[in-house]
PDB file of N, CA and C in Angstrom:
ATOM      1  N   UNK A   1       0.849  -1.177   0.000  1.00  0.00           N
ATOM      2  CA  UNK A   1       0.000   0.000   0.000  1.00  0.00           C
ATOM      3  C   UNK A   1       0.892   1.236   0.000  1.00  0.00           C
ATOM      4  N   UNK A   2       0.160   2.039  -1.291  1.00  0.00           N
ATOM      5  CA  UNK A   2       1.075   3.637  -1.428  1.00  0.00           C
ATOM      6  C   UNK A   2       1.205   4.358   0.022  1.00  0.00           C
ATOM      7  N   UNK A   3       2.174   5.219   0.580  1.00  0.00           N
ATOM      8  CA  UNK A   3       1.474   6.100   1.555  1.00  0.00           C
ATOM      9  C   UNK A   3       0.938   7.637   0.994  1.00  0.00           C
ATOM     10  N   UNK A   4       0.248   8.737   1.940  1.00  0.00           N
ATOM     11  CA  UNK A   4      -0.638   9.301   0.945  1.00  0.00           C
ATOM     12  C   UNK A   4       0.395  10.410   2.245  1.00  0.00           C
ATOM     13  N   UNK A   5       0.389  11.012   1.066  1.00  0.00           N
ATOM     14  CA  UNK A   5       0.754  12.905   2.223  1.00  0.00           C
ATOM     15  C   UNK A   5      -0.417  13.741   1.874  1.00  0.00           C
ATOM     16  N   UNK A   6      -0.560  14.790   2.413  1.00  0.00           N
ATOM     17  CA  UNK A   6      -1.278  16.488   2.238  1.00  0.00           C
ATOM     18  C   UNK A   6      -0.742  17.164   1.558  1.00  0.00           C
ATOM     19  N   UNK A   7      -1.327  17.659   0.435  1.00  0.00           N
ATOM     20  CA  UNK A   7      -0.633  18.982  -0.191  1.00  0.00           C
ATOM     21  C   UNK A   7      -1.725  19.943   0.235  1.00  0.00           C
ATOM     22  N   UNK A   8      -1.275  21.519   0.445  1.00  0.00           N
ATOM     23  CA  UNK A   8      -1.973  22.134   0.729  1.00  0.00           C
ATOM     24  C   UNK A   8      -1.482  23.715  -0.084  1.00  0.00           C
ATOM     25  N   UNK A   9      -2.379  23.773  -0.676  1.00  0.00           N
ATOM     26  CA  UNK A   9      -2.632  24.919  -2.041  1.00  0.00           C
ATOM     27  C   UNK A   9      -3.900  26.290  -1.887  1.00  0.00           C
ATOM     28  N   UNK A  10      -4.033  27.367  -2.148  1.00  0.00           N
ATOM     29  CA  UNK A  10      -4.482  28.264  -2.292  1.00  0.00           C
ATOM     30  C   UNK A  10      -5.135  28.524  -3.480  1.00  0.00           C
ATOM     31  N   UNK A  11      -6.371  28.867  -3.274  1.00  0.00           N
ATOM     32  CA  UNK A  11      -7.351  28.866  -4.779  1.00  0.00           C
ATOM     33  C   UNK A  11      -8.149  30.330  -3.816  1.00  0.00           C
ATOM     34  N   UNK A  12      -8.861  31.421  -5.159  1.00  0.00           N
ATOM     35  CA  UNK A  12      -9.890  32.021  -4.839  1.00  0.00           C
ATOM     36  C   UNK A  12     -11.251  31.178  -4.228  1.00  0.00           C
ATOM     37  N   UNK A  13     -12.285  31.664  -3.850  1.00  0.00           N
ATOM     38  CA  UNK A  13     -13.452  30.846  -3.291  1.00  0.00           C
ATOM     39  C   UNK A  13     -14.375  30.299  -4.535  1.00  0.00           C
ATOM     40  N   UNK A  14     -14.175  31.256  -5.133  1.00  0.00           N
ATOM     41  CA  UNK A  14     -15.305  30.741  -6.561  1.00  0.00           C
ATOM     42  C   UNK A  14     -15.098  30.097  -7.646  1.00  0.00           C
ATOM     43  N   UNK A  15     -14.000  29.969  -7.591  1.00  0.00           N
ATOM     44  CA  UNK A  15     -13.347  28.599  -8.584  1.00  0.00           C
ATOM     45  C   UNK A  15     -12.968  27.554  -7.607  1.00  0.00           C
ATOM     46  N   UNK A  16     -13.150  27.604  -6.238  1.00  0.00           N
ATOM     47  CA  UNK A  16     -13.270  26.340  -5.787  1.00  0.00           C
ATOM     48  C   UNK A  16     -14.457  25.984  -5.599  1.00  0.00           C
ATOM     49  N   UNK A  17     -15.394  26.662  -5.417  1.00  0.00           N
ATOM     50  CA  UNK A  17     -16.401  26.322  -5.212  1.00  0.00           C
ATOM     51  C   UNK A  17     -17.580  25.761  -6.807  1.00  0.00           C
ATOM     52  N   UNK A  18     -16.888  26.194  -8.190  1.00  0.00           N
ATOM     53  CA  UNK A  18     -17.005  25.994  -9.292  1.00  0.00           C
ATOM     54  C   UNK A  18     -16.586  24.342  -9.542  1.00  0.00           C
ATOM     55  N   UNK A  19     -15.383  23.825  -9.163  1.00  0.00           N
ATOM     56  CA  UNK A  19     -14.800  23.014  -9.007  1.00  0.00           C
ATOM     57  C   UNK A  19     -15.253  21.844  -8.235  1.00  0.00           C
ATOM     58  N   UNK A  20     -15.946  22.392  -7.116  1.00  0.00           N
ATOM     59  CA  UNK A  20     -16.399  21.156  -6.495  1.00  0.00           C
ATOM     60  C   UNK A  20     -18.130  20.690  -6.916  1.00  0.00           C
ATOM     61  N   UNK A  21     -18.820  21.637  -7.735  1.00  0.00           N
ATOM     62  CA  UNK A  21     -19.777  21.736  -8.346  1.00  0.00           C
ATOM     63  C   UNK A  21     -19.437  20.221  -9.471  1.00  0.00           C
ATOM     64  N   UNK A  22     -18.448  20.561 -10.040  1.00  0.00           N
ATOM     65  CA  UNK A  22     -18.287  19.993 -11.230  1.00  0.00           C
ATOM     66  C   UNK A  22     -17.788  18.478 -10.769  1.00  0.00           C
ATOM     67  N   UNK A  23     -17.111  18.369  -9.638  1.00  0.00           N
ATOM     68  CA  UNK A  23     -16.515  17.113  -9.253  1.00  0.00           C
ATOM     69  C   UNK A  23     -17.574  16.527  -8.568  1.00  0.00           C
ATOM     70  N   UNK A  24     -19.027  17.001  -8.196  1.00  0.00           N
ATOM     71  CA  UNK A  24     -19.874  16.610  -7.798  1.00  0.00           C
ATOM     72  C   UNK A  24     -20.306  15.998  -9.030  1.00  0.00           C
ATOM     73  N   UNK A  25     -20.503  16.863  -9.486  1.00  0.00           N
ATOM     74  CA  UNK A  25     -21.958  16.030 -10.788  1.00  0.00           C
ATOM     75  C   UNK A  25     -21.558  15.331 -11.515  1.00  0.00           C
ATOM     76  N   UNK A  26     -19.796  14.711 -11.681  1.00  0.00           N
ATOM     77  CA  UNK A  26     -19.429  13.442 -12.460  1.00  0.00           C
ATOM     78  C   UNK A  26     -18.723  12.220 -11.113  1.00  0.00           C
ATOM     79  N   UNK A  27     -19.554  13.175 -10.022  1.00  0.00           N
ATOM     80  CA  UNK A  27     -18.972  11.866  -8.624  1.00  0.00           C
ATOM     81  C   UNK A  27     -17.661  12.031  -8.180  1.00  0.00           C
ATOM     82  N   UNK A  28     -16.698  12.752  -8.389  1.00  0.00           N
ATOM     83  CA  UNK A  28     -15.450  12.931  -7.971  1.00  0.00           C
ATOM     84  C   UNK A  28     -16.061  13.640  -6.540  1.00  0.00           C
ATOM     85  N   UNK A  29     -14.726  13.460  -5.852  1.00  0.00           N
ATOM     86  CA  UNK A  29     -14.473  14.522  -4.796  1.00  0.00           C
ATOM     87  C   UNK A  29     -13.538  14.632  -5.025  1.00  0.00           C
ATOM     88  N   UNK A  30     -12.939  16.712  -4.869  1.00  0.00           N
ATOM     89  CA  UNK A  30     -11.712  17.053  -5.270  1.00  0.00           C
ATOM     90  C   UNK A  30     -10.663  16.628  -5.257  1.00  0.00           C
ATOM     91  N   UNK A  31     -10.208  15.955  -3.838  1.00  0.00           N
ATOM     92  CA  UNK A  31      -9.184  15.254  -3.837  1.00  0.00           C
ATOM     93  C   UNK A  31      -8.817  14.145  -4.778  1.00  0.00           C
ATOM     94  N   UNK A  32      -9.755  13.488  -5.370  1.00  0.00           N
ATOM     95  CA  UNK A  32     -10.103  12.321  -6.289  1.00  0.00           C
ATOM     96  C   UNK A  32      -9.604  13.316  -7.546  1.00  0.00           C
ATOM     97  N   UNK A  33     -10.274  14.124  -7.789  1.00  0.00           N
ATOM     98  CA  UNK A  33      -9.834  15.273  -9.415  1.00  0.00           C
ATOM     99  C   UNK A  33      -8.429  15.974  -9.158  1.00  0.00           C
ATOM    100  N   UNK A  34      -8.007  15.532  -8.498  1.00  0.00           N
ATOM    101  CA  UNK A  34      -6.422  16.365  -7.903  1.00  0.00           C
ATOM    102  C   UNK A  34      -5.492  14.688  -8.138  1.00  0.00           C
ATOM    103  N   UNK A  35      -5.956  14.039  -7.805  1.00  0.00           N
ATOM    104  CA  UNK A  35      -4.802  12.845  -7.853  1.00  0.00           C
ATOM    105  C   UNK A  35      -5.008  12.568  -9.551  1.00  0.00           C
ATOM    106  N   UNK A  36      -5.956  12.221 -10.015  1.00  0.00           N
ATOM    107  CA  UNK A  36      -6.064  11.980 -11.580  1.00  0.00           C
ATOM    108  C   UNK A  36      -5.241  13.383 -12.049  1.00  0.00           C
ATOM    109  N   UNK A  37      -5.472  14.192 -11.682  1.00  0.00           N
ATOM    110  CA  UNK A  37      -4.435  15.497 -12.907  1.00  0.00           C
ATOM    111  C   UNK A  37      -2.579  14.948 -12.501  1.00  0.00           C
ATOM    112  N   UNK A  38      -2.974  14.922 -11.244  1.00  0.00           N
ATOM    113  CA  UNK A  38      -1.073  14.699 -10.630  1.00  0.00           C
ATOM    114  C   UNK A  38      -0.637  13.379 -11.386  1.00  0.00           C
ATOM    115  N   UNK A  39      -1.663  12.222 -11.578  1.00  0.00           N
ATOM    116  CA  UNK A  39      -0.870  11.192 -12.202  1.00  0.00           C
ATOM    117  C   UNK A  39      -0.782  11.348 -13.490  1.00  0.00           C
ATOM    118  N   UNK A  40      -1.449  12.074 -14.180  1.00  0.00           N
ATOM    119  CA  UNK A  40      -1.372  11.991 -15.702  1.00  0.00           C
ATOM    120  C   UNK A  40      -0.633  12.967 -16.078  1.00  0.00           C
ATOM    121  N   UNK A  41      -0.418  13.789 -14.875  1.00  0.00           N
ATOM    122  CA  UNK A  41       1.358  15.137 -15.235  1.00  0.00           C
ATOM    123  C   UNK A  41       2.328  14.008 -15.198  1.00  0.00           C
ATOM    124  N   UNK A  42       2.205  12.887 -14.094  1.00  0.00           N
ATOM    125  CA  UNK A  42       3.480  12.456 -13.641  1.00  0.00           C
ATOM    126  C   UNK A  42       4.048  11.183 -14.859  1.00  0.00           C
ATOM    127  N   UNK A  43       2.752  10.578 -15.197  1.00  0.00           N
ATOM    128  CA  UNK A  43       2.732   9.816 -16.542  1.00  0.00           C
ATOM    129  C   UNK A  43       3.001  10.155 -17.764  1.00  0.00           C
ATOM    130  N   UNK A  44       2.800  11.733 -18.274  1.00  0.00           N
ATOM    131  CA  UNK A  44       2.655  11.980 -19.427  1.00  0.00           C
ATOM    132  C   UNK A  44       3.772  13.351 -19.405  1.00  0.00           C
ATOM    133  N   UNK A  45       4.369  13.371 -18.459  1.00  0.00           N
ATOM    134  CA  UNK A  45       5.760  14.226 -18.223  1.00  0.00           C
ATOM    135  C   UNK A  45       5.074  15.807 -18.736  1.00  0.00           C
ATOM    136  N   UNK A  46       3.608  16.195 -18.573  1.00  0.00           N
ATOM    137  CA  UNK A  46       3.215  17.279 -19.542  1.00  0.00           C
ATOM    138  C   UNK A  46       2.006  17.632 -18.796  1.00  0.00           C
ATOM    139  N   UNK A  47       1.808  18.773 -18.602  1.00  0.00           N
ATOM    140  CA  UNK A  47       0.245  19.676 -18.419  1.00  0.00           C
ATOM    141  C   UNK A  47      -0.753  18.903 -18.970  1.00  0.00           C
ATOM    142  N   UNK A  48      -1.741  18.027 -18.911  1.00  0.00           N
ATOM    143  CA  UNK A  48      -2.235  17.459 -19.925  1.00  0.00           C
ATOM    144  C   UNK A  48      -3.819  18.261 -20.504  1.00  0.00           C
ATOM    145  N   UNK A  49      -3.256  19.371 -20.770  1.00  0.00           N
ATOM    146  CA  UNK A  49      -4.267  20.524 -21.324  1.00  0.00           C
ATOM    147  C   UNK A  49      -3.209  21.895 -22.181  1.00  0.00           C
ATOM    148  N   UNK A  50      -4.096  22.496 -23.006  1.00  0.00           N
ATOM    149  CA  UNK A  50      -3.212  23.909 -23.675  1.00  0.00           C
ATOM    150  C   UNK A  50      -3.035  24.589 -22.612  1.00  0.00           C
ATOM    151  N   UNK A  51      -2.396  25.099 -22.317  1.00  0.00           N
ATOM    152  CA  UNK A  51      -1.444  26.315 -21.800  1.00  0.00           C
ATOM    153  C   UNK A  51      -1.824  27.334 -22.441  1.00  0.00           C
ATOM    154  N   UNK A  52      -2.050  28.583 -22.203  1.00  0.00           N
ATOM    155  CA  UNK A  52      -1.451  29.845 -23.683  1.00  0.00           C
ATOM    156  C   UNK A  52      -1.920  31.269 -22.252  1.00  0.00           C
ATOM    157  N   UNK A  53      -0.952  32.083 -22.915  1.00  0.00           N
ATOM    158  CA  UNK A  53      -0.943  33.397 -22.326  1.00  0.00           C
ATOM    159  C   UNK A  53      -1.904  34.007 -22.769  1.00  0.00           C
ATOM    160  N   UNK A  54      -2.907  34.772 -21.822  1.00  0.00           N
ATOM    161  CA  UNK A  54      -4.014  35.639 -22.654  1.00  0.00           C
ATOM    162  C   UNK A  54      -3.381  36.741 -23.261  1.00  0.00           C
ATOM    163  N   UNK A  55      -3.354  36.989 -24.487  1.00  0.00           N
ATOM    164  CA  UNK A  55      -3.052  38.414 -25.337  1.00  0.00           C
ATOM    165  C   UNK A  55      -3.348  39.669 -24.560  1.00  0.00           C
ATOM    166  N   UNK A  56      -4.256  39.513 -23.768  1.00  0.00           N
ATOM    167  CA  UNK A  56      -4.748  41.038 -23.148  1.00  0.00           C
ATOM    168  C   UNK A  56      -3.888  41.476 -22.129  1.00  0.00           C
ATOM    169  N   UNK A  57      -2.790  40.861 -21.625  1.00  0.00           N
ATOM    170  CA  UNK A  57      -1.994  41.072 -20.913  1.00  0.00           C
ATOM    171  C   UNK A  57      -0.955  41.098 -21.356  1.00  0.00           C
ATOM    172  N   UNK A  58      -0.208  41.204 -22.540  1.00  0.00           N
ATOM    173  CA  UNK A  58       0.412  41.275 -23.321  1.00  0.00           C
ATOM    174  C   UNK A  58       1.265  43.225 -23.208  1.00  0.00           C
ATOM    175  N   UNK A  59       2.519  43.031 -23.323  1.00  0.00           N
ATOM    176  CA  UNK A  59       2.991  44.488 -22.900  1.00  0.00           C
ATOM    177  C   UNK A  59       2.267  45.720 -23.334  1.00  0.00           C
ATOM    178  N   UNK A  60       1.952  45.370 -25.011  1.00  0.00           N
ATOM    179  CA  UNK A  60       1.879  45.954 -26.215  1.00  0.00           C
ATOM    180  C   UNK A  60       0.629  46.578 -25.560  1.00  0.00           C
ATOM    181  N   UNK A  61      -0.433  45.724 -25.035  1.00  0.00           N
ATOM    182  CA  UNK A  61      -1.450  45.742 -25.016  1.00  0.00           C
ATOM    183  C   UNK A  61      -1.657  46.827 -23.548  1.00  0.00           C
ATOM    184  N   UNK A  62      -1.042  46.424 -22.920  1.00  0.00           N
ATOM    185  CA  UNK A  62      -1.228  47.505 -21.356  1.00  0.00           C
ATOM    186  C   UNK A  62      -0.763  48.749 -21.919  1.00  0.00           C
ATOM    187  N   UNK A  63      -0.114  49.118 -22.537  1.00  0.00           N
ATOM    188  CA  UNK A  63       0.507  50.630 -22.897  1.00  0.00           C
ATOM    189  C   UNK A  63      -0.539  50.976 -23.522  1.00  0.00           C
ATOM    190  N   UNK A  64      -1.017  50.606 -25.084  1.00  0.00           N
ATOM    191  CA  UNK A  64      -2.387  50.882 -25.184  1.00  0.00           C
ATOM    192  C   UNK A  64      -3.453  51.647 -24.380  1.00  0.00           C
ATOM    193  N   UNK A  65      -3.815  50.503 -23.676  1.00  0.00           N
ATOM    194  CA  UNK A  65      -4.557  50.568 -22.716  1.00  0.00           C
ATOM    195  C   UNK A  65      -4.000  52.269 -21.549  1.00  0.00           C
ATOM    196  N   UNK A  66      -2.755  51.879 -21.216  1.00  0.00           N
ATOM    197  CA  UNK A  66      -2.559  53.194 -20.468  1.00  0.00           C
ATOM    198  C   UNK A  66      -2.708  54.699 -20.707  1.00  0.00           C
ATOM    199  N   UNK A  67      -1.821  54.204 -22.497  1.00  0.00           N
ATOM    200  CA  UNK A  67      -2.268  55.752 -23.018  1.00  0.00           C
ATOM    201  C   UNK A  67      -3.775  56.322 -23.184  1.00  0.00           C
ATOM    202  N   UNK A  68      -4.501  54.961 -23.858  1.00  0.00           N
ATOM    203  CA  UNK A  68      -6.485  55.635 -24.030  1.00  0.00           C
ATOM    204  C   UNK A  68      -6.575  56.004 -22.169  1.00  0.00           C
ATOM    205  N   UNK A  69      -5.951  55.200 -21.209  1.00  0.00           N
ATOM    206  CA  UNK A  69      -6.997  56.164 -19.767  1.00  0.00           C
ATOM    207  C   UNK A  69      -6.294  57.451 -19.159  1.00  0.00           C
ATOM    208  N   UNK A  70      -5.094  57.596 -19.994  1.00  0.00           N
ATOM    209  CA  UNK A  70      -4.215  58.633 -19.698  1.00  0.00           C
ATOM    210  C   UNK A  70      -5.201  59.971 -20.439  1.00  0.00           C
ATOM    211  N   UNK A  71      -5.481  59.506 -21.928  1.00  0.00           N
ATOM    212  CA  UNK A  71      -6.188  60.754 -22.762  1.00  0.00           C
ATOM    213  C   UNK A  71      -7.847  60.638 -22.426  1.00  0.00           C
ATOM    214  N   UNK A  72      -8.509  59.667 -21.641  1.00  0.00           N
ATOM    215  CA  UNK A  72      -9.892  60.020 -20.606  1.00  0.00           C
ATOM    216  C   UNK A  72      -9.525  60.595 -19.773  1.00  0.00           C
ATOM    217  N   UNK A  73      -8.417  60.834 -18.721  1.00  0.00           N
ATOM    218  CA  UNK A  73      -8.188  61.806 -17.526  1.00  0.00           C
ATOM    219  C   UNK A  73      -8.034  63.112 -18.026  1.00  0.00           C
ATOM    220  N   UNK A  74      -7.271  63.232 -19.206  1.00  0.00           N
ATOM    221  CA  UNK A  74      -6.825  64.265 -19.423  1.00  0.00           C
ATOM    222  C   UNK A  74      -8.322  64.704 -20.499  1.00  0.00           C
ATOM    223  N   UNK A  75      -9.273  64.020 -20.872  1.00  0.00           N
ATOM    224  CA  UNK A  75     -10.416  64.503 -21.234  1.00  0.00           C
ATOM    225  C   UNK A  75     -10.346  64.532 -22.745  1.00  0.00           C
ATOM    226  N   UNK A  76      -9.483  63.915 -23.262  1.00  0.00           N
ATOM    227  CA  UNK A  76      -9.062  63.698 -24.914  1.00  0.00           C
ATOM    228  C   UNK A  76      -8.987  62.901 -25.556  1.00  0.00           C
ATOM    229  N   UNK A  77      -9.664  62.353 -24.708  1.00  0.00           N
ATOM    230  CA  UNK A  77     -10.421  60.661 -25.894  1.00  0.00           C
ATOM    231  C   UNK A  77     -11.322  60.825 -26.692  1.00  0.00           C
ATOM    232  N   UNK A  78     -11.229  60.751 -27.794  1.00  0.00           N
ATOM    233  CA  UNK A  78     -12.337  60.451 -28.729  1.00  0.00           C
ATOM    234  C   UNK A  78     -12.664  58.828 -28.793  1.00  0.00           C
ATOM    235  N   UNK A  79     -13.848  59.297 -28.786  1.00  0.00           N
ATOM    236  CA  UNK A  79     -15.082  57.953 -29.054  1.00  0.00           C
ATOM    237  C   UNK A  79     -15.746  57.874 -30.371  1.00  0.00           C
ATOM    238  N   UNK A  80     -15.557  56.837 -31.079  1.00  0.00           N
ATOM    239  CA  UNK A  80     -16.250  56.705 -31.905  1.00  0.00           C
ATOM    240  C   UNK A  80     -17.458  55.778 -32.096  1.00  0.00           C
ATOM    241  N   UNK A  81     -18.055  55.899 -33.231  1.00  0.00           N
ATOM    242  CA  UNK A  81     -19.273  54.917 -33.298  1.00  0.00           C
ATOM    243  C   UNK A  81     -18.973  53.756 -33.932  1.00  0.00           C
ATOM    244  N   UNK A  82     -19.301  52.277 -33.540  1.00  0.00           N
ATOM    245  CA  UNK A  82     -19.440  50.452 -34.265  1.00  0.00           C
ATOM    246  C   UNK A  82     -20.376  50.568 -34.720  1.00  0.00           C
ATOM    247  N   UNK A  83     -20.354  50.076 -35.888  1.00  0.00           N
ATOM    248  CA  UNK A  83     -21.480  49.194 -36.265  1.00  0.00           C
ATOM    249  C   UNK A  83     -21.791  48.354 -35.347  1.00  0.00           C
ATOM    250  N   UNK A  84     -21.568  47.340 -34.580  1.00  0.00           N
ATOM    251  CA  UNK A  84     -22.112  46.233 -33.915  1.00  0.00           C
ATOM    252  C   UNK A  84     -22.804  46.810 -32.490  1.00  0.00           C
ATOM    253  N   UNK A  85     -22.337  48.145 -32.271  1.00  0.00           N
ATOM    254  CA  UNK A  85     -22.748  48.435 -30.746  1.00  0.00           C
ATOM    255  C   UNK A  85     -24.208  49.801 -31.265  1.00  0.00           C
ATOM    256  N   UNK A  86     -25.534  48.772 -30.759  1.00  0.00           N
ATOM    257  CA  UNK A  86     -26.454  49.474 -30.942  1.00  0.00           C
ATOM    258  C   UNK A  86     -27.112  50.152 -29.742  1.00  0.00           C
ATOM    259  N   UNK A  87     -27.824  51.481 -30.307  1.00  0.00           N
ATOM    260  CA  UNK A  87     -28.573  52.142 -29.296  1.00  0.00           C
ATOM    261  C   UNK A  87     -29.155  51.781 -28.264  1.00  0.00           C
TER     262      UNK A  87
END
């Protein structure tokens, strides 16, 4: 017989609580959905899901972003009109 230790990890409340929603309704209990991810990292030497950086956090993208709330403070933003965004 394996012996079993504690890991003990930090999550927000609402993705744990999302989480145990979901490990409910296919019968897991978390701990049960925590050992299946750890063995199939430890089996498959790999994340066994995509990875990817969100673009919106991206450098390019915060400067952007800084300069448009720099020219709303300073009251010199222009706004324009979408097609897709209706009255």
């Amino acid at each position: 017989m394996s012996r079993t230790v504690n890991v003990n990890f930090k999550m927000d409340v609402e993705t744990k609580q999302r989480m145990e929603q979901v490990c409910a309704d296919i019968g897991l209990s978390m701990s049960a959905a925590f050992n299946i991810f750890a063995k199939k990292v430890g089996n498959e030497r790999r994340i066994p899901f995509e990875l990817s950086a969100d673009p919106f956090y991206e450098d390019s993208n915060i400067k952007y972003l800084e300069q448009k709330m720099a020219a709303y403070r300073a009251g010199t933003l222009k706004f324009e009109e979408h097609d897709l965004i209706e009255d």
